[in-house]
Protein backbone atom coordinates (compact mmCIF):
# COMPACT_ATOMS: atom_id res chain seq x y z
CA UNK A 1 -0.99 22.49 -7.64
CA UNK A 2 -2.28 19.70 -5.36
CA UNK A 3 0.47 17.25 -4.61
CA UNK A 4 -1.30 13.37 -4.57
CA UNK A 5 -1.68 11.99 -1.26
CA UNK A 6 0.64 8.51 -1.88
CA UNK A 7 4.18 9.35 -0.25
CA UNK A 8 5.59 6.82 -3.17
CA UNK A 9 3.55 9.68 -5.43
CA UNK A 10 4.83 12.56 -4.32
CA UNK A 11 8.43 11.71 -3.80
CA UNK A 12 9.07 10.55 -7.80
CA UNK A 13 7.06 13.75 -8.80
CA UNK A 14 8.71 16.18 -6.66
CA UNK A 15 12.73 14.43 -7.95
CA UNK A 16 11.36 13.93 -11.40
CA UNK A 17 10.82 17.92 -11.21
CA UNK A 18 13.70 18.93 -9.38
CA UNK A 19 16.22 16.70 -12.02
CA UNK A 20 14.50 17.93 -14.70
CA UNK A 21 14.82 21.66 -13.62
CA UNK A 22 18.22 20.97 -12.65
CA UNK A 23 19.04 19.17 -15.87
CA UNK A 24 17.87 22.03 -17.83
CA UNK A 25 19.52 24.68 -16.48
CA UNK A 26 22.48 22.55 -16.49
CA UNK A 27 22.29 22.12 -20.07
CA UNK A 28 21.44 26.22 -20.55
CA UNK A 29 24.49 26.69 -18.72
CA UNK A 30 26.40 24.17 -20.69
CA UNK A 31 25.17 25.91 -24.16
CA UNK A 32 26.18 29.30 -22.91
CA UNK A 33 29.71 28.35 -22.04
CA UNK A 34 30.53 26.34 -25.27
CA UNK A 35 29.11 29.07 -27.07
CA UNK A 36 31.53 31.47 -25.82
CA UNK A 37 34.35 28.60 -26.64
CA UNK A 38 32.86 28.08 -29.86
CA UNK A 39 33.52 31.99 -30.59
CA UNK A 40 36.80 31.75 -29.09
CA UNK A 41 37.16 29.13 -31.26
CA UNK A 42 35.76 30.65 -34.49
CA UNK A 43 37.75 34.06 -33.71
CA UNK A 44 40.96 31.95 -33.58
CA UNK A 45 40.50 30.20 -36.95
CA UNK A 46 38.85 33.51 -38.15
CA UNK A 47 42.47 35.11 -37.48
CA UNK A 48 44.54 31.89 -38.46
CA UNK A 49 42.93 32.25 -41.61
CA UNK A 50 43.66 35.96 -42.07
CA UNK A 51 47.39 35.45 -41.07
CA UNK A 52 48.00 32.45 -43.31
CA UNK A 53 46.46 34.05 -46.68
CA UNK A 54 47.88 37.33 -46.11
CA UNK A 55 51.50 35.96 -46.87
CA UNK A 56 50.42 34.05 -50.20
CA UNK A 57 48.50 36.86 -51.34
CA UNK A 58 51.49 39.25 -50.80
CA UNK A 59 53.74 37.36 -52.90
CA UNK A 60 50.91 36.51 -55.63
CA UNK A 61 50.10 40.46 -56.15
CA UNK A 62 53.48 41.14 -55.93
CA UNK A 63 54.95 39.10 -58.67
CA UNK A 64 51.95 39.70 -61.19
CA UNK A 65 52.52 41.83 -64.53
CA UNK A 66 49.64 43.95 -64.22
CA UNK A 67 48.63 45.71 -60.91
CA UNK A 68 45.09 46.72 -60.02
CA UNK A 69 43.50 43.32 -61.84
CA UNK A 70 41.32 41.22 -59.16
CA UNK A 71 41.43 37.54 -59.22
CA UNK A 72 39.20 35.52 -57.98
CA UNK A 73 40.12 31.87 -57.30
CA UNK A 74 38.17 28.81 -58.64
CA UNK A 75 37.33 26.05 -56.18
CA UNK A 76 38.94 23.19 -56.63
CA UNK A 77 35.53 20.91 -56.27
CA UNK A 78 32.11 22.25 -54.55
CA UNK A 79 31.84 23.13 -51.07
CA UNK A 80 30.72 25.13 -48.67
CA UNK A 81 32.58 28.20 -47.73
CA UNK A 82 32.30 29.30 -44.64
CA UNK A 83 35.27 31.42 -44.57
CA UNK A 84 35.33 34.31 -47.61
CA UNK A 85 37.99 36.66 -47.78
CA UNK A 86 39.05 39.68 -49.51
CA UNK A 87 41.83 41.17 -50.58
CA UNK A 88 42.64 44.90 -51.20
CA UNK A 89 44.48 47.42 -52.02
CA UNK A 90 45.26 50.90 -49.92
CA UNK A 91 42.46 52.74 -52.02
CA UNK A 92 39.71 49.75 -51.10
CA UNK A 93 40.79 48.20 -54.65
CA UNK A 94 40.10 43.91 -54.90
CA UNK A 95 42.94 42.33 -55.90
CA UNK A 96 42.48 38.92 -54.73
CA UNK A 97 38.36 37.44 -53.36
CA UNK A 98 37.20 33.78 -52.67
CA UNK A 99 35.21 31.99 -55.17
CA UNK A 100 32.03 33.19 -53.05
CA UNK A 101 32.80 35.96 -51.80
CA UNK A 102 30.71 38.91 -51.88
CA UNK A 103 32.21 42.34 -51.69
CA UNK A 104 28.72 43.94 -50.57
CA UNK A 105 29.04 42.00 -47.24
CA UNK A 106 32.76 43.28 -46.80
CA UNK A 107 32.85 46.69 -44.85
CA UNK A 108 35.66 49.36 -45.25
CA UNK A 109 39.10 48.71 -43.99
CA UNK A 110 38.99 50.44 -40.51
CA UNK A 111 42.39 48.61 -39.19
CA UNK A 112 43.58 45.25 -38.32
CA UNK A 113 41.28 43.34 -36.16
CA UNK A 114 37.34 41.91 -35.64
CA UNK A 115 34.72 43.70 -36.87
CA UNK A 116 30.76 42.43 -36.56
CA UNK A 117 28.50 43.46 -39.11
CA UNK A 118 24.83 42.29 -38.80
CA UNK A 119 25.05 39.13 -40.56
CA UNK A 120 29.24 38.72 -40.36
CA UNK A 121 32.57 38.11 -38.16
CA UNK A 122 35.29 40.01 -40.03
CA UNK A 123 38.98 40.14 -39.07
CA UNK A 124 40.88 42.07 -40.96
CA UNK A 125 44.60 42.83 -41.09
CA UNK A 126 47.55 44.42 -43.47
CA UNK A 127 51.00 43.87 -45.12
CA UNK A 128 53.63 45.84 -46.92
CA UNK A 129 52.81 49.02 -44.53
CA UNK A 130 49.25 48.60 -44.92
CA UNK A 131 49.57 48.78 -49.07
CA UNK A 132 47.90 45.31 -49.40
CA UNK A 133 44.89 44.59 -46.29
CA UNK A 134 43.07 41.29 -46.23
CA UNK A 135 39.47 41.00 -44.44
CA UNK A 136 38.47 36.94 -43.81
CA UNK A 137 34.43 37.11 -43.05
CA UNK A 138 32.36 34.31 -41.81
CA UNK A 139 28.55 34.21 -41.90
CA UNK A 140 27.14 34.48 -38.24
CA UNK A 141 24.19 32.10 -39.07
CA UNK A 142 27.17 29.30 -39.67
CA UNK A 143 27.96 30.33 -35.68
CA UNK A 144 24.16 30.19 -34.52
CA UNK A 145 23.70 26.96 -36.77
CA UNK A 146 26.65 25.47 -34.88
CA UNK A 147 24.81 26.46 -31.57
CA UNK A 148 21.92 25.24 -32.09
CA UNK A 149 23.22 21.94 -32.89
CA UNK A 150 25.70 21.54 -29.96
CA UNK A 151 22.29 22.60 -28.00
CA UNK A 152 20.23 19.91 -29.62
CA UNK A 153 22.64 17.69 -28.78
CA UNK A 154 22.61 18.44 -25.09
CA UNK A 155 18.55 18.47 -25.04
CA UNK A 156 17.57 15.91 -27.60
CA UNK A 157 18.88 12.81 -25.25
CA UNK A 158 16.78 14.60 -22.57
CA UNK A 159 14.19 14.12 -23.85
CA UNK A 160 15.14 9.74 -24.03
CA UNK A 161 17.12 9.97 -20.41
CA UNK A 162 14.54 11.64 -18.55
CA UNK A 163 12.11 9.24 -18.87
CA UNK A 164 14.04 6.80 -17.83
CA UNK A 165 15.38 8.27 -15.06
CA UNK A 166 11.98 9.05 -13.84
CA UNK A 167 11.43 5.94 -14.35
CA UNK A 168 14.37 4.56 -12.51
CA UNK A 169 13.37 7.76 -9.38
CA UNK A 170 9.99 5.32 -8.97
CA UNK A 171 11.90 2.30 -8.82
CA UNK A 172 14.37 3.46 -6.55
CA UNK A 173 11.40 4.94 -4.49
CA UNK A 174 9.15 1.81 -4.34
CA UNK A 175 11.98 -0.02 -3.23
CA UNK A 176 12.80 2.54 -0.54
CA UNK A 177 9.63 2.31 0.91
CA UNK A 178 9.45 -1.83 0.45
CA UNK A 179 10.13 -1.70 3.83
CA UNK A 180 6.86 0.78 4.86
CA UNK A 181 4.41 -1.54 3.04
CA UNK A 182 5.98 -4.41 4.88
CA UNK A 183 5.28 -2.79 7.94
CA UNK A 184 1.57 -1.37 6.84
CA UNK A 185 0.78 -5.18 5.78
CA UNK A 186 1.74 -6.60 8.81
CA UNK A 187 -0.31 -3.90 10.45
CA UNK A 188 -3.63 -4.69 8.39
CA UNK A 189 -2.89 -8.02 9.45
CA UNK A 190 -3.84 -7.03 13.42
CA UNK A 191 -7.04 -6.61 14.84
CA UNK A 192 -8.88 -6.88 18.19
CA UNK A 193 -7.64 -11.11 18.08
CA UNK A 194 -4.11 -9.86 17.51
CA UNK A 195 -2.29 -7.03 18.92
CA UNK A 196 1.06 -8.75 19.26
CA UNK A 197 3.89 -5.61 18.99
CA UNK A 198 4.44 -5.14 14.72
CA UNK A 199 8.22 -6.11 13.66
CA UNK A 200 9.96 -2.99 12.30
CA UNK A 201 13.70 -3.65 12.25
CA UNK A 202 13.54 -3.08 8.32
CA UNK A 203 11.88 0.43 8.53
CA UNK A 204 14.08 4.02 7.89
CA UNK A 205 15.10 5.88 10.79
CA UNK A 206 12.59 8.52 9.84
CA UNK A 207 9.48 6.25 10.50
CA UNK A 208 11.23 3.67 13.30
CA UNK A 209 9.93 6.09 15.61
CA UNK A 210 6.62 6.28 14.62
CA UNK A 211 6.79 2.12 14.45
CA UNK A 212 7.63 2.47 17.97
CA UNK A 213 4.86 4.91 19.44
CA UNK A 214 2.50 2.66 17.03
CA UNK A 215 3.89 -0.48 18.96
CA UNK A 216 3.38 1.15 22.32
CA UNK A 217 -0.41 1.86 21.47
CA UNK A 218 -0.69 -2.00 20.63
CA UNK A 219 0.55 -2.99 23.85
CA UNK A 220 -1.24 -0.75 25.65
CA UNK A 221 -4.72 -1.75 23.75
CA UNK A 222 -3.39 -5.37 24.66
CA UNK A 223 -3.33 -5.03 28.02
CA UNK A 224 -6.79 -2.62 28.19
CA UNK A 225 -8.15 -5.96 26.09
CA UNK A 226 -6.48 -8.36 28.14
CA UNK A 227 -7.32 -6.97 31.99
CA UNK A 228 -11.08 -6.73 30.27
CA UNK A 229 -11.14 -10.20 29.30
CA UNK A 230 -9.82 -10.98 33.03
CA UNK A 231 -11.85 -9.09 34.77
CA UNK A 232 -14.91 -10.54 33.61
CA UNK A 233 -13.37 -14.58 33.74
CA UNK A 234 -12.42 -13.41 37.48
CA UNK A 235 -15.57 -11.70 38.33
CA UNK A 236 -17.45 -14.66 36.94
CA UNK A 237 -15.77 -17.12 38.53
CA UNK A 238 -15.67 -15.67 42.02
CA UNK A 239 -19.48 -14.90 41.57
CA UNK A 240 -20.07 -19.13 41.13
CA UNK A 241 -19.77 -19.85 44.57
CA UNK A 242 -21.69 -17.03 46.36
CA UNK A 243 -24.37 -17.65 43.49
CA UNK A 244 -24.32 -21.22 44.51
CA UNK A 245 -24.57 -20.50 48.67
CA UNK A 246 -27.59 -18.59 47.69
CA UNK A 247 -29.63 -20.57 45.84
CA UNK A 248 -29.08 -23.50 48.54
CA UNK A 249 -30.32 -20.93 50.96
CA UNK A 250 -33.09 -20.00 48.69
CA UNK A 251 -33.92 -23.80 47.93
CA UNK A 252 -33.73 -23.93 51.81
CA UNK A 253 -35.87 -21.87 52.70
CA UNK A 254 -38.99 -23.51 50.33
CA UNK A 255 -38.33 -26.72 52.42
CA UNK A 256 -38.60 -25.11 55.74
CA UNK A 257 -41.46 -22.92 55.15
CA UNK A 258 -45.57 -23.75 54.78
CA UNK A 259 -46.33 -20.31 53.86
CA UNK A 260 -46.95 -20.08 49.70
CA UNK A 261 -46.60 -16.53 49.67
CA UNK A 262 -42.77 -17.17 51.14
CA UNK A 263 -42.42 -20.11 48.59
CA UNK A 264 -43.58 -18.35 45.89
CA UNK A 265 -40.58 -15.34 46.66
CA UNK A 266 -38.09 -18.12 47.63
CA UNK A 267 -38.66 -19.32 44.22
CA UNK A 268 -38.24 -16.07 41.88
CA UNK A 269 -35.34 -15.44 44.25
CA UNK A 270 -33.70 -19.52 43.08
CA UNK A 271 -34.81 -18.79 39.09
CA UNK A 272 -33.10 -15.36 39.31
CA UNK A 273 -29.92 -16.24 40.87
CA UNK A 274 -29.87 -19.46 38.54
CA UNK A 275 -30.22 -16.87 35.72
CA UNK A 276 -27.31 -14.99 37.36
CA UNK A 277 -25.36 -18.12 37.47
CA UNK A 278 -26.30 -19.15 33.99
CA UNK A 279 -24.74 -15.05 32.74
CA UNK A 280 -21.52 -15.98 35.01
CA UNK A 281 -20.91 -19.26 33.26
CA UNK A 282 -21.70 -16.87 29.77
CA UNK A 283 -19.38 -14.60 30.71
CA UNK A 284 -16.54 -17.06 31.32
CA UNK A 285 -16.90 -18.80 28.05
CA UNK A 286 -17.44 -15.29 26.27
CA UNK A 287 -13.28 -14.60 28.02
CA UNK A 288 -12.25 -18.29 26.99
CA UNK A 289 -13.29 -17.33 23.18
CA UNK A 290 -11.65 -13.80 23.14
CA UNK A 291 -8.77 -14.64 24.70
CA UNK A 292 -7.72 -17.95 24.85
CA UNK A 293 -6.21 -20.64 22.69
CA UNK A 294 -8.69 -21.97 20.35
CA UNK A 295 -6.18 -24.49 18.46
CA UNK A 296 -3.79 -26.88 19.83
CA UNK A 297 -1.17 -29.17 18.58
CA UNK A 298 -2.35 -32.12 17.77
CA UNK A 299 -6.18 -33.24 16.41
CA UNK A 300 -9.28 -34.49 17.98
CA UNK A 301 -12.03 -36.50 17.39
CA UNK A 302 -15.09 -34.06 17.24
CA UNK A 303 -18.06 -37.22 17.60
CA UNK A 304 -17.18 -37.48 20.62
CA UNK A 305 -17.43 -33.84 22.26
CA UNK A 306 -20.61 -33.62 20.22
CA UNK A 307 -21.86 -36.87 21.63
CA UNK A 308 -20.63 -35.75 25.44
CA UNK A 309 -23.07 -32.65 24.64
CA UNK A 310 -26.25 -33.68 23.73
CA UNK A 311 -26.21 -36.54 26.16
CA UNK A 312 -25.51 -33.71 29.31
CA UNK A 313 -28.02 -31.38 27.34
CA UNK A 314 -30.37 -34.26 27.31
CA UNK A 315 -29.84 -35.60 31.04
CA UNK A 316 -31.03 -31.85 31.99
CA UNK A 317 -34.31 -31.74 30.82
CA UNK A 318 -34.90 -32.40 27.41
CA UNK A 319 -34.78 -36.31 26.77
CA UNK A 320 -35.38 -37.26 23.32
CA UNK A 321 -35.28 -33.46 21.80
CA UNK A 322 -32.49 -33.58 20.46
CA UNK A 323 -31.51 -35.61 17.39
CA UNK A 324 -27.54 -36.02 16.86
CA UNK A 325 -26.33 -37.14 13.27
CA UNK A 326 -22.76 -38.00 12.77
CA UNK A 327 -20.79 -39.30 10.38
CA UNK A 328 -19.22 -43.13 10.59
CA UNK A 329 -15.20 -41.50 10.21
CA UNK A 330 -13.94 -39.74 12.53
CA UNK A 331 -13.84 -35.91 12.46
CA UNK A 332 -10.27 -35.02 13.22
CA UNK A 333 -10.07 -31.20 13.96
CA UNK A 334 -7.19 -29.36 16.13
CA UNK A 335 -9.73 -27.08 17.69
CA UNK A 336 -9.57 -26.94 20.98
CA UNK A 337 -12.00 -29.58 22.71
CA UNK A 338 -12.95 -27.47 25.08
CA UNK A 339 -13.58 -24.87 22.92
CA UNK A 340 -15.90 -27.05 20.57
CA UNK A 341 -17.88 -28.03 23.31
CA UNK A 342 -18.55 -24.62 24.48
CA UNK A 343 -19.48 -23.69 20.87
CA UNK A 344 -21.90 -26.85 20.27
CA UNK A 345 -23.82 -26.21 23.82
CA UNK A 346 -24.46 -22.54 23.33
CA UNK A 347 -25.67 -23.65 19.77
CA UNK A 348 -27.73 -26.58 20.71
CA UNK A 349 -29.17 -24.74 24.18
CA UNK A 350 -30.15 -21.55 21.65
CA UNK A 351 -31.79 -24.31 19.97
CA UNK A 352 -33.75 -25.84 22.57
CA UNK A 353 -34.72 -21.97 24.23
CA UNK A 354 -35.80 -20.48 21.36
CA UNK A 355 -37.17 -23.51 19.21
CA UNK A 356 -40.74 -25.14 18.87
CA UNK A 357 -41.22 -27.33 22.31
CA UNK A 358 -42.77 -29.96 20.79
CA UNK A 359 -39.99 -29.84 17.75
CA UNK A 360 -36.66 -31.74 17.78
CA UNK A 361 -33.46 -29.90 17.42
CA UNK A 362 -31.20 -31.49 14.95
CA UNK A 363 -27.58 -31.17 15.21
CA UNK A 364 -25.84 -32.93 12.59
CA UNK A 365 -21.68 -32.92 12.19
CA UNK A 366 -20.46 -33.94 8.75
CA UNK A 367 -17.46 -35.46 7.83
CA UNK A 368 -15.81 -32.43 6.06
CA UNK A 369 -16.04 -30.71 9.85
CA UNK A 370 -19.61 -29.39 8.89
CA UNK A 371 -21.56 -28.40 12.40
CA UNK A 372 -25.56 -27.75 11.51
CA UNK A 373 -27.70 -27.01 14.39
CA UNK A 374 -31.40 -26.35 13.26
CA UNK A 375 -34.68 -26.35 14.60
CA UNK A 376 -38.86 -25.32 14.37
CA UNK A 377 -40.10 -22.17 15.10
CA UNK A 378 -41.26 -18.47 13.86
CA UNK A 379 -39.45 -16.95 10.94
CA UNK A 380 -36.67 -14.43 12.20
CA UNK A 381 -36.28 -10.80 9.46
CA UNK A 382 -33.34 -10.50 8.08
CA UNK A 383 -32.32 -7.63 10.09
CA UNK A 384 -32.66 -9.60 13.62
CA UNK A 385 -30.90 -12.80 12.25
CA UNK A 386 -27.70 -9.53 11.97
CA UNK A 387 -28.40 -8.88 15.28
CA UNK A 388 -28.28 -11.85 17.10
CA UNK A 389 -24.45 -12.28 17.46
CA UNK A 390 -24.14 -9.11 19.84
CA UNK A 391 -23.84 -9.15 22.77
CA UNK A 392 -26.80 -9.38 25.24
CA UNK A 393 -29.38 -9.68 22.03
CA UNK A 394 -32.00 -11.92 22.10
CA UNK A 395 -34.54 -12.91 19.27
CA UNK A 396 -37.49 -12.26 21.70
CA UNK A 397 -38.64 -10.40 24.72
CA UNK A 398 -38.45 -13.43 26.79
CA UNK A 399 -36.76 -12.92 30.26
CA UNK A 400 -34.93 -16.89 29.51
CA UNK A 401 -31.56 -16.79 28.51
CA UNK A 402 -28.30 -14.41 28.63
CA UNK A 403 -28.18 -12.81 25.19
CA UNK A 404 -24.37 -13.91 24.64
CA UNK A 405 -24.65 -17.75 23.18
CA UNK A 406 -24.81 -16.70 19.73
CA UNK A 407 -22.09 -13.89 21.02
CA UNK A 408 -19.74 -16.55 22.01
CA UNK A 409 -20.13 -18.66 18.88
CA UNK A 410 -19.49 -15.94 16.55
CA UNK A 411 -16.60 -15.12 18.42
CA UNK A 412 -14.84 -19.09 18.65
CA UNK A 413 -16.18 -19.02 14.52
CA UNK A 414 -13.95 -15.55 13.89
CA UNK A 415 -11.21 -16.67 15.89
CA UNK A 416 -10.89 -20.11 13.84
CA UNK A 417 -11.57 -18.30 10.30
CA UNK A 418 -15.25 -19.58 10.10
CA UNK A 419 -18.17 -17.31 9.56
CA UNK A 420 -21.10 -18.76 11.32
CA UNK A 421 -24.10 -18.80 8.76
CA UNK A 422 -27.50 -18.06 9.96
CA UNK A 423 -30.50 -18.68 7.64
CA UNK A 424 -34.40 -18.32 8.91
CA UNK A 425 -36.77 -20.20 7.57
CA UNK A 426 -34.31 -23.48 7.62
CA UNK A 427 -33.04 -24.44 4.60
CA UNK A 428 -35.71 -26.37 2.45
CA UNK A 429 -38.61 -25.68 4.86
CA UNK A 430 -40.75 -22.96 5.45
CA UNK A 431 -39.89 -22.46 9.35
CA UNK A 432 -37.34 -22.68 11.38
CA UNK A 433 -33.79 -21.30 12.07
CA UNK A 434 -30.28 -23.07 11.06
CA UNK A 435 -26.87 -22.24 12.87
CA UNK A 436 -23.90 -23.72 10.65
CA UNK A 437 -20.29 -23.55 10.29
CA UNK A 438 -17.29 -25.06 9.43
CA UNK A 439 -14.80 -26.30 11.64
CA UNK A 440 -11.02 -26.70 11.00
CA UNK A 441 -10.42 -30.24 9.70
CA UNK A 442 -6.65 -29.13 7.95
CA UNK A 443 -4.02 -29.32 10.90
CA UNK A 444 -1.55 -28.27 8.26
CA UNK A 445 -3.24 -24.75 8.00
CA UNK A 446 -0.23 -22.42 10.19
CA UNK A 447 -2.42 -19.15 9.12
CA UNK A 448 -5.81 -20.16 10.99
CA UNK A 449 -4.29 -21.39 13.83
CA UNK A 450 -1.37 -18.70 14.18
CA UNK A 451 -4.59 -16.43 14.27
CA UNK A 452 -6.41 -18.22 17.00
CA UNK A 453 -3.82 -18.65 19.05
């Protein structure tokens, strides 16, 4: 047999099997014993019987007139007999039976004590020098009847107990392992944002251990995560200022030289390492959304991070682009300013990169904390929109851009419990592509921002 896979499973089947087992050989046992009592028993009032009779039968025979005449005694209302008794003379003569007695069933004196016939228990004894013998017989069906209720009394409130002490096995089971689904819980509630060590002060002995190892394996994953994360903050922000040496040498060298072919090199050299420079920035806000604190303790207003963006977008190239709707209240959100504005430039630079030129990029923030960021341009399948929030993926083949904005704004939406909805051709047009999410507007939600802590 194929024992379930659920530990809760197999530990009520395996006791409900071993108590019922036990239970019934206990109870086999039990009938065996108190059946040899209950003959003990039987064989004792068999005897008592015999021995008080014999004396009242003595002195009945004895007085009578006339010898050799067999009475039989009259009940004195109906019953059941289960003790019948004869008795005779020394030539196998009845002088005195029970009212239902029946001499067939009655053997031939052989002596005082128990005889067993196939259907009776005799005992059989003798007074006056063995002139007048007396042989009590009970029925052995009234012994096996007797039996067989003592043993349906031992199994019939088996068969109500044993439910419910199955029953009670599970209970006491499930609340045994209480304590492991705690701990599995709290351990479906980590993932790559969380790897904090799992509490297991509650948990048996058996599994602590395991708890333990498992709680080692976190921390190690933490700090694999964590020196990652680091690496690439450090490495990005020690790369700023060599990347910004060389493209003033690069820039430089155009002034100083008359020679276009020179110019024209000096040039690829400044776009490329602004490109580099452009990744390093990426891969610093890519750390700040994986690993740092994306809510704070008190609220902000959002207009004005939004506002602070698309003014510095617009100062840098793109005046009048960019169309910024917001509501008249202020959006109060405890996401981290710092962390919004990294989320609305990656957003609203995708927008400008990838969108129609001659199309304006609208970026509207609602009241309810609503951030849309669409613009004009080529319908994106369905299949590239699910790829554009991995790393290093772009929409097109065009050398322009890092491949991690849309990277770095799914990651800031997961971490504050926000999917980020992307929807090509823009809702209610035929063209286009829409970024949207919701931001946290609730300061009094300890789940969301316990998680993107």
């Amino acid at each position: 047999m194929r024992l379930p896979r659920s530990l809760q499973a197999r530990l009520g089947l395996s006791l409900g099997l071993v108590l019922t087992i036990l239970w019934l050989m206990a109870a086999t046992v039990t009938a065996v014993i108190v059946r040899g009592e209950l003959d003990e028993v039987f064989d004792s009032a068999l005897r008592e019987t015999a021995e008080r009779i014999l004396p009242l039968a003595v002195t009945d025979i004895v007085g009578r007139e006339d010898e050799g005449v067999t009475q039989r005694l009259a009940p004195i209302r109906e019953h059941d007999e289960f003790f019948t008794y004869l008795v005779r003379d020394a030539e196998g003569r009845i002088l005195l039976q029970s009212h239902a007695a029946d001499p067939a069933v009655f053997p031939p004196y052989e002596g005082p004590g128990f005889q067993q016939t196939a259907t009776h228990r005799l005992y059989s004894d003798a007074a006056l020098q063995g002139t007048i013998r007396i042989t009590v017989a009970e029925p052995l069906a009234h012994r096996t009847s007797v039996a067989r209720e003592i043993q349906m009394g031992l199994g019939l409130p088996l068969l109500v107990v044993l439910p419910v002490a199955l029953a009670a096995i599970i209970l006491a089971v499930r609340f045994s392992l209480d304590p492991l689904h705690q701990f599995r819980m709290r351990l479906e509630a980590r993932g790559v944002r969380d790897l904090s060590e799992v509490p297991a002060e509650d948990l048996p002995t058996e599994i602590a251990p395991l708890a333990a190892t498992l709680n080692s394996l976190l921390a190690r994953l933490r700090d694999a995560f964590e020196a990652e994360r680091s690496f690439a903050a450090n490495a990005a922000h020690e790369l700023r200022t060599p990347l910004a040496g060389a493209i003033a040498q690069a820039q430089r060298l155009r002034s100083e030289t008359h020679d276009p072919a020179t110019d024209a090199r000096a040039a690829e050299i400044e776009a490329t390492l602004k490109r580099l420079t452009r990744l390093s920035e990426r891969l610093m806000q890519l750390a700040r959304a994986e690993g740092g604190r994306l809510r704070i303790d008190r609220s902000a207003d959002l207009r004005a991070v939004a506002r602070i963006v698309v003014d510095d977008l617009g100062r840098a190239g793109t005046p009048g682009r960019i169309s910024l709707s917001l509501p008249s209240a202020a959006v109060m959100s405890d996401i981290d300013p710092d962390a919004f504005g990294i989320l609305c430039r990656n957003l609203v630079e995708n927008a400008l990169r990838h969108g129609a030129e001659d199309a304006p990029v609208d970026v509207t923030l609602t009241g309810e904390g609503q951030l849309i960021v669409a613009n004009d341009g080529p319908v994106l399948p369905r299949d590239t929109l699910d790829r554009l929030t991995a790393r290093f993926e772009r929409a097109s083949s065009s050398p322009d851009g890092s491949g991690l904005g849309l990277a770095i704004v799914a990651a800031i939406a997961d971490r504050i419990g926000s999917p980020l909805n992307l929807e090509s051709p823009r809702p209610g047009a035929s063209s286009g592509f829409q970024a949207s999410l919701r931001l946290p507007t609730d300061v009094t939600d300890p789940c969301a921002r316990s998680d993107a802590q």
